[in-house]
N, C-alpha and C. Protein backbone atom coordinates (compact mmCIF):
# COMPACT_ATOMS: atom_id res chain seq x y z
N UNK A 1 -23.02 -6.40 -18.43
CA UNK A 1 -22.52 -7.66 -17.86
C UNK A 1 -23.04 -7.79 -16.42
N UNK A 2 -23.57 -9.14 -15.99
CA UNK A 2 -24.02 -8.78 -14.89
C UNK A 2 -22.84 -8.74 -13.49
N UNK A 3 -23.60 -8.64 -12.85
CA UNK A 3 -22.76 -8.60 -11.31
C UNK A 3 -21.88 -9.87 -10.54
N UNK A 4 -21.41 -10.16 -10.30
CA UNK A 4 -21.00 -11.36 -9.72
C UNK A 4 -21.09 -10.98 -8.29
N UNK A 5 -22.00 -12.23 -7.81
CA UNK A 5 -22.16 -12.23 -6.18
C UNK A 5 -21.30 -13.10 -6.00
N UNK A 6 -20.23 -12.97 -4.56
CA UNK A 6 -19.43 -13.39 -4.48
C UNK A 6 -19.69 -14.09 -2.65
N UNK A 7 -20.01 -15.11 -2.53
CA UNK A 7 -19.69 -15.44 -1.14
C UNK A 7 -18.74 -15.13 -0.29
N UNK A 8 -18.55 -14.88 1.14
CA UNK A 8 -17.95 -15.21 1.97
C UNK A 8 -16.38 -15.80 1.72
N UNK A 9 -16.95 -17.15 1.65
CA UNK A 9 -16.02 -18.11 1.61
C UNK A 9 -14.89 -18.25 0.63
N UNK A 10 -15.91 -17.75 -0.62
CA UNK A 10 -15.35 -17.21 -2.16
C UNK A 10 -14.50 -15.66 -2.02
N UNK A 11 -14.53 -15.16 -1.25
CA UNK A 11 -14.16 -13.80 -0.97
C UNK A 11 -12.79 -13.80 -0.35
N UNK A 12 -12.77 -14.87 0.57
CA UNK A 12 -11.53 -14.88 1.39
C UNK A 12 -10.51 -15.94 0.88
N UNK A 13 -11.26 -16.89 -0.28
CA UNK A 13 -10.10 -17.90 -1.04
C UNK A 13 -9.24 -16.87 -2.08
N UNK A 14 -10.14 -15.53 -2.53
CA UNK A 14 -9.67 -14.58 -3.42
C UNK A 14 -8.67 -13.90 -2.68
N UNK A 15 -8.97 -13.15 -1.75
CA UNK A 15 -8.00 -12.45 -0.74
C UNK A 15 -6.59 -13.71 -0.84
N UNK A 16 -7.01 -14.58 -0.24
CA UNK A 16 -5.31 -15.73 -0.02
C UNK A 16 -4.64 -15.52 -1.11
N UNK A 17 -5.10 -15.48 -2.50
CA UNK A 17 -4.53 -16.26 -3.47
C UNK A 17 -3.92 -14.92 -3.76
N UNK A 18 -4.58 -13.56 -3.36
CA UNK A 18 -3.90 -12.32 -3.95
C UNK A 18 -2.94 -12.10 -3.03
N UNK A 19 -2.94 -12.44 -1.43
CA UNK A 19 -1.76 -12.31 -1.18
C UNK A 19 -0.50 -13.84 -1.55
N UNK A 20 -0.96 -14.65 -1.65
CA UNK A 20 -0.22 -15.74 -2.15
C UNK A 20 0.68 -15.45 -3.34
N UNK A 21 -0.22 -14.76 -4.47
CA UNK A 21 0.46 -14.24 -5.79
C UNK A 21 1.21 -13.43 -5.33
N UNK A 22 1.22 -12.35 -4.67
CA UNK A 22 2.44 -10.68 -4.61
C UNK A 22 3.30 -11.51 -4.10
N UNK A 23 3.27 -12.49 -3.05
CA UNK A 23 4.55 -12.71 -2.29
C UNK A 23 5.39 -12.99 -3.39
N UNK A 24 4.61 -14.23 -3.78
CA UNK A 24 5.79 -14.76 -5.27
C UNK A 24 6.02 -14.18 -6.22
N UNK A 25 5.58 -13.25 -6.63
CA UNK A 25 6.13 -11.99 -7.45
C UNK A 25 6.94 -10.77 -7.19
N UNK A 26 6.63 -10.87 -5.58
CA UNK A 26 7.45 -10.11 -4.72
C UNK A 26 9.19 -10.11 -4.74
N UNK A 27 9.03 -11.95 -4.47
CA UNK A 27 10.40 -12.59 -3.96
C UNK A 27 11.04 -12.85 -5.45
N UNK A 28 10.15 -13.22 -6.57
CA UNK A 28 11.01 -13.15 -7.89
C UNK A 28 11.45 -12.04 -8.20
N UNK A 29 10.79 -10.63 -8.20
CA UNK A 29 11.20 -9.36 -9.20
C UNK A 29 11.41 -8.01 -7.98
N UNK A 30 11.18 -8.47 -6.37
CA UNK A 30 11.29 -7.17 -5.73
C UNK A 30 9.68 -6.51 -5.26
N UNK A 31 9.78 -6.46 -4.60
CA UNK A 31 8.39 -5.08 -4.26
C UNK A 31 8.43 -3.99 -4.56
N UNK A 32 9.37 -3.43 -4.98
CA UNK A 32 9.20 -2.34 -5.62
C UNK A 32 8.55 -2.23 -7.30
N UNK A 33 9.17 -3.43 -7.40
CA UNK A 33 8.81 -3.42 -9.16
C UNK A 33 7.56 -4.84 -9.20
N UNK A 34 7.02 -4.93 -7.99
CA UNK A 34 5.82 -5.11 -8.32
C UNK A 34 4.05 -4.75 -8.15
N UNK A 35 3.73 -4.97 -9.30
CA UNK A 35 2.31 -3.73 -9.42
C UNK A 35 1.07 -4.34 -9.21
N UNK A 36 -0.01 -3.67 -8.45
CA UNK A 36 -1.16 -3.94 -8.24
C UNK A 36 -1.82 -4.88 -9.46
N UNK A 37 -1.49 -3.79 -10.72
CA UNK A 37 -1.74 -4.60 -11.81
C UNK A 37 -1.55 -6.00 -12.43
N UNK A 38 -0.02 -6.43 -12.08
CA UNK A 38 0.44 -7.49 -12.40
C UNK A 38 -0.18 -8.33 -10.92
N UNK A 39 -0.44 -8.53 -10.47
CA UNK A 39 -1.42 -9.24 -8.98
C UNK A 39 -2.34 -9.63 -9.58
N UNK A 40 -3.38 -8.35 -9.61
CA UNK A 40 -5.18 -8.35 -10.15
C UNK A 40 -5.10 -9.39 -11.65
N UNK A 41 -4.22 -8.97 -12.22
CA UNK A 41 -4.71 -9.22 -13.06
C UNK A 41 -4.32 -11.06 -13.53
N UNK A 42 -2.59 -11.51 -12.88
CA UNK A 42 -2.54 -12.89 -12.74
C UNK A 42 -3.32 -13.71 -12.15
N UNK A 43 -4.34 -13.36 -10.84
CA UNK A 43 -5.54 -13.67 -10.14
C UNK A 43 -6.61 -13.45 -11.43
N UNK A 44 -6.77 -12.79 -12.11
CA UNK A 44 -8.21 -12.63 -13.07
C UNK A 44 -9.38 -11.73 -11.78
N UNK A 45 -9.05 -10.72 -11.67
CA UNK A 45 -9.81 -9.90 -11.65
C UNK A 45 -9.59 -8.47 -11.74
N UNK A 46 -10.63 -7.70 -11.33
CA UNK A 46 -10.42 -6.31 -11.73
C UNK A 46 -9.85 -5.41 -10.94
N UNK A 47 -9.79 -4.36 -11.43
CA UNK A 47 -8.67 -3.39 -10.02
C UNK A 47 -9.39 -2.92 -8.91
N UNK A 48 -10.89 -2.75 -9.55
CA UNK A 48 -11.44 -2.16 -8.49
C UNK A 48 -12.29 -3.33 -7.73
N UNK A 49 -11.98 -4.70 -7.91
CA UNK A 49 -12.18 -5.56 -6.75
C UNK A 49 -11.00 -5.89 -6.13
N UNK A 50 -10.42 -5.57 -6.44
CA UNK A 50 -8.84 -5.80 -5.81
C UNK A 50 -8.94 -4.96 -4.62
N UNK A 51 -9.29 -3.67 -4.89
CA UNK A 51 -9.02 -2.82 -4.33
C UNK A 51 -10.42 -3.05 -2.74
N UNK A 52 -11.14 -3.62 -2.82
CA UNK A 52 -12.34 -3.85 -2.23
C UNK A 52 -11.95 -4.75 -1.27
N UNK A 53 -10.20 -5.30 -0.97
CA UNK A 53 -9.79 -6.49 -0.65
C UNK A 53 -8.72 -5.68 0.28
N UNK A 54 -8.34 -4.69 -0.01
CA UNK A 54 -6.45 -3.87 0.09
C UNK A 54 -7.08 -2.37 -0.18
N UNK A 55 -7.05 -1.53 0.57
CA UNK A 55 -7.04 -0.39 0.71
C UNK A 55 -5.80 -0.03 -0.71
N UNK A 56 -4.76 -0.18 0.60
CA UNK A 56 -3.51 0.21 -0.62
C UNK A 56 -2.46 -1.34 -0.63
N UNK A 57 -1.86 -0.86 -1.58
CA UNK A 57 -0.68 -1.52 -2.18
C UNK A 57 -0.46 -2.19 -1.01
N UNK A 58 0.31 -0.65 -0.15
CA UNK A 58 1.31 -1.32 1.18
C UNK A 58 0.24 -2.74 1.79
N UNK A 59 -0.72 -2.41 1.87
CA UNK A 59 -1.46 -3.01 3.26
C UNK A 59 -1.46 -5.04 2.75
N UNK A 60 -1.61 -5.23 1.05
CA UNK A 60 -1.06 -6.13 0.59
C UNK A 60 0.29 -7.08 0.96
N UNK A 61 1.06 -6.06 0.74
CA UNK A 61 2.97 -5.96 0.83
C UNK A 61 2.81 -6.64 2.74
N UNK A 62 2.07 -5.59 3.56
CA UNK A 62 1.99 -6.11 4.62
C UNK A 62 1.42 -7.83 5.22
N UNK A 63 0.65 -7.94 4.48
CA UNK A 63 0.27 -9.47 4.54
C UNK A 63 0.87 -10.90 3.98
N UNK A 64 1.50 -10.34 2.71
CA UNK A 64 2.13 -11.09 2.11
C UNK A 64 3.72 -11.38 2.91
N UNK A 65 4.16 -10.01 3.98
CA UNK A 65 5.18 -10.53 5.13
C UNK A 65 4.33 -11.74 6.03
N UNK A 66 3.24 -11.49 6.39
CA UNK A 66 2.40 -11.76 7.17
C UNK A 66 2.84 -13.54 6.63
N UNK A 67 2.05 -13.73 5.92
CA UNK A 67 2.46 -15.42 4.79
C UNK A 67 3.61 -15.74 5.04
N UNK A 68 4.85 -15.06 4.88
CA UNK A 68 5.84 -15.68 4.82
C UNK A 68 6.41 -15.95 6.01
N UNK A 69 5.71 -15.33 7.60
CA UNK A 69 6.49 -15.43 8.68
C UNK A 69 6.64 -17.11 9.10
N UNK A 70 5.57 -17.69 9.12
CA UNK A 70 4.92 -19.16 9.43
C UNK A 70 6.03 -20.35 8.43
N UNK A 71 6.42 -19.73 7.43
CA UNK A 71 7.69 -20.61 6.65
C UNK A 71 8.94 -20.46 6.88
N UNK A 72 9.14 -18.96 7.57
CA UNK A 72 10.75 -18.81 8.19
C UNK A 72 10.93 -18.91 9.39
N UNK A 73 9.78 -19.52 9.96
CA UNK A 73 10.33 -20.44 11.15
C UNK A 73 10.59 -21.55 11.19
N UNK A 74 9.42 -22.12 10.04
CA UNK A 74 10.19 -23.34 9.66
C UNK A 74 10.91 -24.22 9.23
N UNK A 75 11.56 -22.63 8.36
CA UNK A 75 13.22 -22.45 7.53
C UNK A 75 13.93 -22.79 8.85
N UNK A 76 13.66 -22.06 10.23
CA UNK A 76 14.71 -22.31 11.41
C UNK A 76 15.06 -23.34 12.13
N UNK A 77 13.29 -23.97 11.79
CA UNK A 77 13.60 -25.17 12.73
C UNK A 77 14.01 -25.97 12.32
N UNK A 78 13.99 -26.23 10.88
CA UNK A 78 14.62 -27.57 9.84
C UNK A 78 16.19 -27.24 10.28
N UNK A 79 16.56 -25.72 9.72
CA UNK A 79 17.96 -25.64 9.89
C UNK A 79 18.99 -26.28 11.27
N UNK A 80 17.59 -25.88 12.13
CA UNK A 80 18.69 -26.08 13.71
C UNK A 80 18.41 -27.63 14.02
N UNK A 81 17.42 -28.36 13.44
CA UNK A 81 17.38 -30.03 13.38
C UNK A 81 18.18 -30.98 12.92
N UNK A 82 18.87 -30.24 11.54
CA UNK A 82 19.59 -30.43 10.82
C UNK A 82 21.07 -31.13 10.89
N UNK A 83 21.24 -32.73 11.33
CA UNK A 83 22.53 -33.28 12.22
C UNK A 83 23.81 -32.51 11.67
N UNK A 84 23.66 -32.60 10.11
CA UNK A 84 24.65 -31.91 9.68
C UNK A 84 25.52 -30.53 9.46
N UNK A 85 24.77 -29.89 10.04
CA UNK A 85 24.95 -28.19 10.71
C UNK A 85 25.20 -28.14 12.14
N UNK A 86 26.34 -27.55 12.37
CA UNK A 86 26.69 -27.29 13.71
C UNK A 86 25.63 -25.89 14.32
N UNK A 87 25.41 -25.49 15.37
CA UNK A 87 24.37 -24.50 15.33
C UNK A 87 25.04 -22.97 14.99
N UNK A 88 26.38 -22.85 14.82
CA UNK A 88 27.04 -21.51 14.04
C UNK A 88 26.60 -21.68 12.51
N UNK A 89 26.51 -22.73 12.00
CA UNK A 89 26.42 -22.84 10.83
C UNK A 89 24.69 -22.70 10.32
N UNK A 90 23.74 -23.45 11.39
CA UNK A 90 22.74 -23.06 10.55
C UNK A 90 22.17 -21.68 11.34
N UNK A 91 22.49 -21.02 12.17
CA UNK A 91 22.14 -19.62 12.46
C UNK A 91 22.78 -18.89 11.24
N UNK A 92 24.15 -19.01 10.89
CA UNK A 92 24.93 -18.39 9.36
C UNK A 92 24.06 -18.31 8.56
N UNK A 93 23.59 -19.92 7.98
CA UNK A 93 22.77 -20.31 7.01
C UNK A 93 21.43 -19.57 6.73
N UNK A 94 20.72 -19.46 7.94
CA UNK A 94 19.33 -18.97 8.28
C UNK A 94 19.82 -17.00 7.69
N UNK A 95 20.47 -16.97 8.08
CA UNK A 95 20.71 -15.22 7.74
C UNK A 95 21.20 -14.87 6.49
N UNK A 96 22.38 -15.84 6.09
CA UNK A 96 22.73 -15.79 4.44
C UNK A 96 21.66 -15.35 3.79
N UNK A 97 20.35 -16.71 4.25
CA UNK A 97 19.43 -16.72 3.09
C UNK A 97 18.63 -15.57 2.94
N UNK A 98 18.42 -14.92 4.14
CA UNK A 98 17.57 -14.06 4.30
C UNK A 98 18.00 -12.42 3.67
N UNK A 99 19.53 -12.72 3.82
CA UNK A 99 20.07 -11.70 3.13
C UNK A 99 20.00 -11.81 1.54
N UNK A 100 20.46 -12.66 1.03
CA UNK A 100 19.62 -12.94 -0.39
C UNK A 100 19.09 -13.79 -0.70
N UNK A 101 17.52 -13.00 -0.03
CA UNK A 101 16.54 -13.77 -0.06
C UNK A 101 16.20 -14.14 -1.33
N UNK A 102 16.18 -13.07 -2.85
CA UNK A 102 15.39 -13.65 -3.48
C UNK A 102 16.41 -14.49 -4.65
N UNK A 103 16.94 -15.34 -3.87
CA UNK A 103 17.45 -16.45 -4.05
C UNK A 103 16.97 -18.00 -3.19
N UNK A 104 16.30 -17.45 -2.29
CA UNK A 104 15.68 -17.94 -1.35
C UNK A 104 14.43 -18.05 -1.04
N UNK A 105 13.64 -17.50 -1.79
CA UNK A 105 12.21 -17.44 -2.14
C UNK A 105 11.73 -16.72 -0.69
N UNK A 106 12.36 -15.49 -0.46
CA UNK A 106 12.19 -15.05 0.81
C UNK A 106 12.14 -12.99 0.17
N UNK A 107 10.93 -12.76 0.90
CA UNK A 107 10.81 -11.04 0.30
C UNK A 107 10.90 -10.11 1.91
N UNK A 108 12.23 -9.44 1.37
CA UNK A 108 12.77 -8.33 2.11
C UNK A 108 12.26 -7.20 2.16
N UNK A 109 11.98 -6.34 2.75
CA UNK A 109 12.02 -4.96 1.96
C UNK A 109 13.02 -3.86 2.77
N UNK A 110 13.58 -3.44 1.18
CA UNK A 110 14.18 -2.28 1.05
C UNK A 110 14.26 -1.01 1.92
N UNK A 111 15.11 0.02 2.02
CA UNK A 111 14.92 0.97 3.00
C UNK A 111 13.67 2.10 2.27
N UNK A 112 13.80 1.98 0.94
CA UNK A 112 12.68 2.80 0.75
C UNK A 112 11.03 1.92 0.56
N UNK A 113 11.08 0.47 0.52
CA UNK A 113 9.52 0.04 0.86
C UNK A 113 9.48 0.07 2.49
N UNK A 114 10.47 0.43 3.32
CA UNK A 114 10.01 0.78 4.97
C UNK A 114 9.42 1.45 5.11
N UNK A 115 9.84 2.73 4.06
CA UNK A 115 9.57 4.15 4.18
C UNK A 115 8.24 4.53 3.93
N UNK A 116 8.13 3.79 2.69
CA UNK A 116 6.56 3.66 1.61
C UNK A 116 5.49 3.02 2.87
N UNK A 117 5.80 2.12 3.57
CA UNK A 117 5.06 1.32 4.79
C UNK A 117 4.80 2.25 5.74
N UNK A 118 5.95 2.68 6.23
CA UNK A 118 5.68 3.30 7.33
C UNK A 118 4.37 4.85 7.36
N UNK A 119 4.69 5.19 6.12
CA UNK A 119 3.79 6.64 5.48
C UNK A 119 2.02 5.77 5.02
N UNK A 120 2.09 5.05 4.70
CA UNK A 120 1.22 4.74 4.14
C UNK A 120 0.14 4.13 5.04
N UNK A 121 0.81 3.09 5.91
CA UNK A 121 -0.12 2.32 7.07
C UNK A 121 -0.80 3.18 7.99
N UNK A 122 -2.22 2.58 8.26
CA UNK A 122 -3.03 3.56 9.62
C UNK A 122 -1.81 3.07 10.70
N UNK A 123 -1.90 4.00 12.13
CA UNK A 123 -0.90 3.57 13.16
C UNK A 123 -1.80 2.23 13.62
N UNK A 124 -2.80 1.81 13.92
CA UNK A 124 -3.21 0.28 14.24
C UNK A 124 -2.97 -0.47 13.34
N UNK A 125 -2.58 -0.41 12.12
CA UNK A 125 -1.82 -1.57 11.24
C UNK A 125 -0.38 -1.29 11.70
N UNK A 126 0.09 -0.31 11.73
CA UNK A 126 1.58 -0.51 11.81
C UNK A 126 2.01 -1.26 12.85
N UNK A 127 0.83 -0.74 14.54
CA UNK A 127 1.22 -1.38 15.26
C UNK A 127 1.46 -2.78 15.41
N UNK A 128 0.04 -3.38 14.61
CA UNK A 128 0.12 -4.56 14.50
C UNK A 128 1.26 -5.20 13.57
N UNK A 129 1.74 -4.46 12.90
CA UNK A 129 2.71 -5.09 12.18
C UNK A 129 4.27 -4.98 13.17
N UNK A 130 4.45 -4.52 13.94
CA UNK A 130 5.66 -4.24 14.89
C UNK A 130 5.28 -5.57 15.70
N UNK A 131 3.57 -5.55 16.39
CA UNK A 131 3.93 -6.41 17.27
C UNK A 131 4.36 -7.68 16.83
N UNK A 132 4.20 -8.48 15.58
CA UNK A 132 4.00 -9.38 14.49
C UNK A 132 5.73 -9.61 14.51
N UNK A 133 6.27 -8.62 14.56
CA UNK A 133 7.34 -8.70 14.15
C UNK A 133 8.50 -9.04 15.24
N UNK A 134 8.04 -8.65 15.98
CA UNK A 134 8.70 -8.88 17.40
C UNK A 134 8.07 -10.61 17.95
N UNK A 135 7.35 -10.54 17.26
CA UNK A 135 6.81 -12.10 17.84
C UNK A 135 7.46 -13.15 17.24
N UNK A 136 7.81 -12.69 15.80
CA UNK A 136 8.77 -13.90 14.37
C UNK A 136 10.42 -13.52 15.60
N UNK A 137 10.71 -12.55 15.26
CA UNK A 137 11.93 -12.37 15.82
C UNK A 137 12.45 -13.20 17.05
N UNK A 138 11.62 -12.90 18.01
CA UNK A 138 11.51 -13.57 19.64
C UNK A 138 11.31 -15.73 19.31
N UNK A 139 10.43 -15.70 18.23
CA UNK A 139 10.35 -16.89 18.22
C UNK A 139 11.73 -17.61 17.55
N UNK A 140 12.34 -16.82 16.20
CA UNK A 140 13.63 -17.54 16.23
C UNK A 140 14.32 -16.99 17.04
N UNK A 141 14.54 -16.75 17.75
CA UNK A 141 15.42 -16.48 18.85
C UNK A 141 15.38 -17.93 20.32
N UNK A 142 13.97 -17.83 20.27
CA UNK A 142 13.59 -19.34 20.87
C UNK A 142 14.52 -20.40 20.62
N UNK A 143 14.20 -20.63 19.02
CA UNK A 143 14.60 -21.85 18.91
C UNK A 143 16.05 -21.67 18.33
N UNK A 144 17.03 -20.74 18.72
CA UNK A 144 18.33 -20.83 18.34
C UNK A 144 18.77 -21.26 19.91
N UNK A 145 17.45 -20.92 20.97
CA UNK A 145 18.40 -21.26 22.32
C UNK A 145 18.35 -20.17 23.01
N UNK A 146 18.36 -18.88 22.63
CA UNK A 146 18.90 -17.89 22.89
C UNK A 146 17.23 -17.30 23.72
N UNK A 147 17.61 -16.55 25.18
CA UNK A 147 16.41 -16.13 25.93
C UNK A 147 16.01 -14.77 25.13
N UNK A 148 14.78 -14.67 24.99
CA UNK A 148 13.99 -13.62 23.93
C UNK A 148 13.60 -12.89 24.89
N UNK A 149 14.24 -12.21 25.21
CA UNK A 149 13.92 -10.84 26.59
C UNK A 149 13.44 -9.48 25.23
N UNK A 150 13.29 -8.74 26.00
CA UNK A 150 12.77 -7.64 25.22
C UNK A 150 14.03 -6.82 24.46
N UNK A 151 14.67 -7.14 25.35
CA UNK A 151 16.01 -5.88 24.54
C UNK A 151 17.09 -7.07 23.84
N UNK A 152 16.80 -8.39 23.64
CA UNK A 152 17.29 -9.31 22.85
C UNK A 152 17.14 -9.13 21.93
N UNK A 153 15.29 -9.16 21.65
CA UNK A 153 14.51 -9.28 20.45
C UNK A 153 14.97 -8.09 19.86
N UNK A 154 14.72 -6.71 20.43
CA UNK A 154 14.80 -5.44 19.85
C UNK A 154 16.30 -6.01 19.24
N UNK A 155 17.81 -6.07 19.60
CA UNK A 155 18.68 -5.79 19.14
C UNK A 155 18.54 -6.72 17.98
N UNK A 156 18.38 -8.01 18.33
CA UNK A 156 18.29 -8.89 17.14
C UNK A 156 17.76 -8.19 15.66
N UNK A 157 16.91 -7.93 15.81
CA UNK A 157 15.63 -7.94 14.92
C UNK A 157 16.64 -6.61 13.78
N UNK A 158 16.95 -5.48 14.89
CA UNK A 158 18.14 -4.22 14.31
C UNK A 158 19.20 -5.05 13.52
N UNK A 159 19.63 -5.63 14.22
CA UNK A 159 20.77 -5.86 13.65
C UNK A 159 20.59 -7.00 12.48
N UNK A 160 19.54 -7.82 12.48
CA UNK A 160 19.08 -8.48 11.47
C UNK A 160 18.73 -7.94 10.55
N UNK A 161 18.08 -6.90 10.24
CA UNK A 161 17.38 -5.93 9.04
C UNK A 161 18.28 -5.04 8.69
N UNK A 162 19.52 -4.62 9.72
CA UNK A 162 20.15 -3.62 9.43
C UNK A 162 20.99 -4.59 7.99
N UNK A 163 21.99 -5.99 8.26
CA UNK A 163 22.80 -6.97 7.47
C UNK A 163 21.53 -6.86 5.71
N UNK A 164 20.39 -7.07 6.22
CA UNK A 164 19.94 -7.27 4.85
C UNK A 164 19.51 -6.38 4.23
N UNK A 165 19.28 -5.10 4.80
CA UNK A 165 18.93 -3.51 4.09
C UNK A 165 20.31 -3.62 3.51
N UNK A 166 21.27 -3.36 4.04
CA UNK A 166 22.38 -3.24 3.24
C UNK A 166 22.77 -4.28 2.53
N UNK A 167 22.38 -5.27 2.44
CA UNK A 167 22.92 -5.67 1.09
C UNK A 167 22.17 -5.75 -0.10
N UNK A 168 21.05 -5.22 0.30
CA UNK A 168 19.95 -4.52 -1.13
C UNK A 168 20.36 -3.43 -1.44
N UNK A 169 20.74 -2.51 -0.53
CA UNK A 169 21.45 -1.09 -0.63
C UNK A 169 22.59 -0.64 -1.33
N UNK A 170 23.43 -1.85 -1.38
CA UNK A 170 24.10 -1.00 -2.31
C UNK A 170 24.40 -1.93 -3.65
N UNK A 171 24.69 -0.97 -4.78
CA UNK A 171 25.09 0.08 -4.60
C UNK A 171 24.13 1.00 -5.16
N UNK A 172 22.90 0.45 -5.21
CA UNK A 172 22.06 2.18 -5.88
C UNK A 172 21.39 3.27 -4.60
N UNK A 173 21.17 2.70 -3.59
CA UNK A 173 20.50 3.60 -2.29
C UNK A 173 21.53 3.85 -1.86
N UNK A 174 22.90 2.88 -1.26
CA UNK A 174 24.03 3.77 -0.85
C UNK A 174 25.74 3.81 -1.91
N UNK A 175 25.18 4.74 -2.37
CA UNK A 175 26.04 5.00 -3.72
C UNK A 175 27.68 5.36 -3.10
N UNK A 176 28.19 5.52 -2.22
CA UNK A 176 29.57 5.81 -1.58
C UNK A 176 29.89 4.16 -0.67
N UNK A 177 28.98 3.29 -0.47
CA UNK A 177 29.65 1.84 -0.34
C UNK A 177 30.25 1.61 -1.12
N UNK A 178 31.44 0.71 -1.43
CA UNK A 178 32.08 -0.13 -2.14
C UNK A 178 31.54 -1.11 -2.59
N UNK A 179 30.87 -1.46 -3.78
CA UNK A 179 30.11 -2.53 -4.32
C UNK A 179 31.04 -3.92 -4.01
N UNK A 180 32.15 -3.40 -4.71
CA UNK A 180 33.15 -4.22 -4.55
C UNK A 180 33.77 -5.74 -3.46
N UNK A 181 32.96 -4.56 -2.67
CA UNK A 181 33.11 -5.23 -1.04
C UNK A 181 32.35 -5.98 -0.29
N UNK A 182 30.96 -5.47 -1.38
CA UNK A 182 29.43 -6.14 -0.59
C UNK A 182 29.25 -7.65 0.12
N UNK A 183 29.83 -8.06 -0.41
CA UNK A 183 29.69 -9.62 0.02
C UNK A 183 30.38 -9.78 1.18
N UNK A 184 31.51 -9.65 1.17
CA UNK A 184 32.64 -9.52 2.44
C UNK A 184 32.12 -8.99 3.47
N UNK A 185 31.38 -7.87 3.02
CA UNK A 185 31.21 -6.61 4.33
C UNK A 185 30.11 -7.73 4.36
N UNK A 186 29.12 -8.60 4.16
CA UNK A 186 28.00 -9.20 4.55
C UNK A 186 28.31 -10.13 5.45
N UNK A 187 29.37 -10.86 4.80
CA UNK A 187 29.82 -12.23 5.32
C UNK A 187 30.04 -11.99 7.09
N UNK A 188 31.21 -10.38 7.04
CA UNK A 188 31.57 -9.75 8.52
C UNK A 188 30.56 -9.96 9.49
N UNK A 189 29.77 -9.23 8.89
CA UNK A 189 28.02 -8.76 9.46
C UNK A 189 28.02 -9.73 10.10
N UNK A 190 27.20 -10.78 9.45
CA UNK A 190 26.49 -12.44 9.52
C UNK A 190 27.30 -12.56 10.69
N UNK A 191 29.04 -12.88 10.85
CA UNK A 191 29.65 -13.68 11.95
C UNK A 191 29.57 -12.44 12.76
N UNK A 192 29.48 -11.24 12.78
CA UNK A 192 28.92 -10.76 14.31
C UNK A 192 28.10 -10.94 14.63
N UNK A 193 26.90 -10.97 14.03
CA UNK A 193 25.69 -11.43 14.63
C UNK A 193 25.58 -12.85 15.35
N UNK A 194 26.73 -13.48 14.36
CA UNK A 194 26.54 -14.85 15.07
C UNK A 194 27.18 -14.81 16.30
N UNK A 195 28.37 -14.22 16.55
CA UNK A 195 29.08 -13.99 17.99
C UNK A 195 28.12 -13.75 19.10
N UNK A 196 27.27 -12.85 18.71
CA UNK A 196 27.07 -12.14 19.85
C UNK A 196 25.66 -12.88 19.88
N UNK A 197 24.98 -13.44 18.99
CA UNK A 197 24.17 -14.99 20.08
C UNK A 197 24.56 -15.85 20.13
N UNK A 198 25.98 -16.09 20.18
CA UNK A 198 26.61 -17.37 20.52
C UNK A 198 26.71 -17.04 22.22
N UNK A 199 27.18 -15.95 22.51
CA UNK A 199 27.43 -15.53 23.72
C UNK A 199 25.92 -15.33 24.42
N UNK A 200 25.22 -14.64 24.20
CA UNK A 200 24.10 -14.83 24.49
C UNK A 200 22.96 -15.94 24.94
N UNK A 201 23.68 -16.80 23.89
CA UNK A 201 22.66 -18.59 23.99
C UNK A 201 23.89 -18.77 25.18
N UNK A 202 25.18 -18.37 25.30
CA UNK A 202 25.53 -19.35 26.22
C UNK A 202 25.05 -18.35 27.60
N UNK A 203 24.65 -17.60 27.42
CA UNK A 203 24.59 -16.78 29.13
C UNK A 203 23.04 -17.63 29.26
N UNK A 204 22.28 -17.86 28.56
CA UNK A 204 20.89 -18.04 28.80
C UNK A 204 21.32 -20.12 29.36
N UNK A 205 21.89 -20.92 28.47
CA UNK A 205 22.52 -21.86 29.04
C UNK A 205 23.42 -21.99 30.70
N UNK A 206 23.59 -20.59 31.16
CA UNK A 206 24.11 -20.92 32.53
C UNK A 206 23.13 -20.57 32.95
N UNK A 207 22.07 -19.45 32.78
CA UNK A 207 20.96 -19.46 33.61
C UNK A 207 19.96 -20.23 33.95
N UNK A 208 19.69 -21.35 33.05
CA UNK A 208 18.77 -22.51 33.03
C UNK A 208 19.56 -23.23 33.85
N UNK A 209 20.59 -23.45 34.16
CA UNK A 209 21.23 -24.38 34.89
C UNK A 209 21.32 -23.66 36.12
């Protein structure tokens, strides 16, 4: 069979569409339970051009966050535009979703795809993926109002991932939570987080003034 020469241009519409596909297979079935295979092969091609595209898995998983950052800001800004949301409600809203995301067409990952990321990435991807991340974070933080100082972003960002690790977590990664409870203990979460940039947006509101 012969070879297929593949342009440039043709090369990088392939790349989009393979990270375009994982996301949405991502956010329907999980990243964990989704496979190189099921990607390559809904795209129509082979593994080992896949692979000519993505080192590994992770570095995929990494881009396909990459895709989705540019839509959950604009999940934020609709929310906080929104006449009919008070701004407790769509900061709530904005985090609900994110907590179950894939109800939300939004892909999380798990404490063990951190783990899988963190082992797997060269340290100049990881870095770049921290700084990436601190930049989504800082930017909704922008537009909730709230001043995006460095130790804002850092806590935010913790305490944001910490609400939605755990509610993927249990009950199979943390098997001594109360399943029972999951939602409640989420709901808690969510309104501390919201407290404490309510207080926050308002300290940054006396300082502008």
């Amino acid at each position: 069979m012969p070879k297929v020469a593949y342009s440039e241009k043709n090369r990088e519409n392939i790349r989009n569409v393979l990270i375009a596909v994982g996301l949405e297979l991502m956010v329907k079935q999980g990243i964990q339970h989704t496979t190189v295979e099921q990607i390559y092969k809904r795209v129509g091609i082979s593994r080992t051009f896949f692979y000519s595209f993505f080192p590994t898995r992770e570095d995929l998983v990494v881009e396909t966050i990459y895709l989705q950052q540019p839509k959950i800001i604009a999940y934020v800004q609709k929310l906080m535009s929104d006449p009919a949301l008070s701004w407790r409600e769509a900061v709530r809203k904005f985090l609900y979703s994110c907590c179950y995301g894939e109800k939300n067409g939004i892909a999380i990952l798990t404490i063990e795809e951190q783990q899988l990321i963190f082992r797997r990435l060269s340290k100049e991807s990881y870095k770049v993926f921290r700084e990436k991340q601190a930049r989504l974070f800082g930017n909704i933080l922008e537009i909730f109002g709230v001043k995006a100082d460095t130790d804002t972003i850092n806590l935010f960002t913790n305490l944001s991932l910490t609400v939605m690790i755990v509610r993927r977590a249990i009950p199979d990664t943390l098997p001594l939570f109360v399943p029972e409870a999951a939602d409640e203990t989420i709901e808690f979460q969510i309104n501390a987080i919201v407290d404490a940039l309510e207080k926050r947006r308002q300290e940054s509101q006396v300082q502008a003034d």
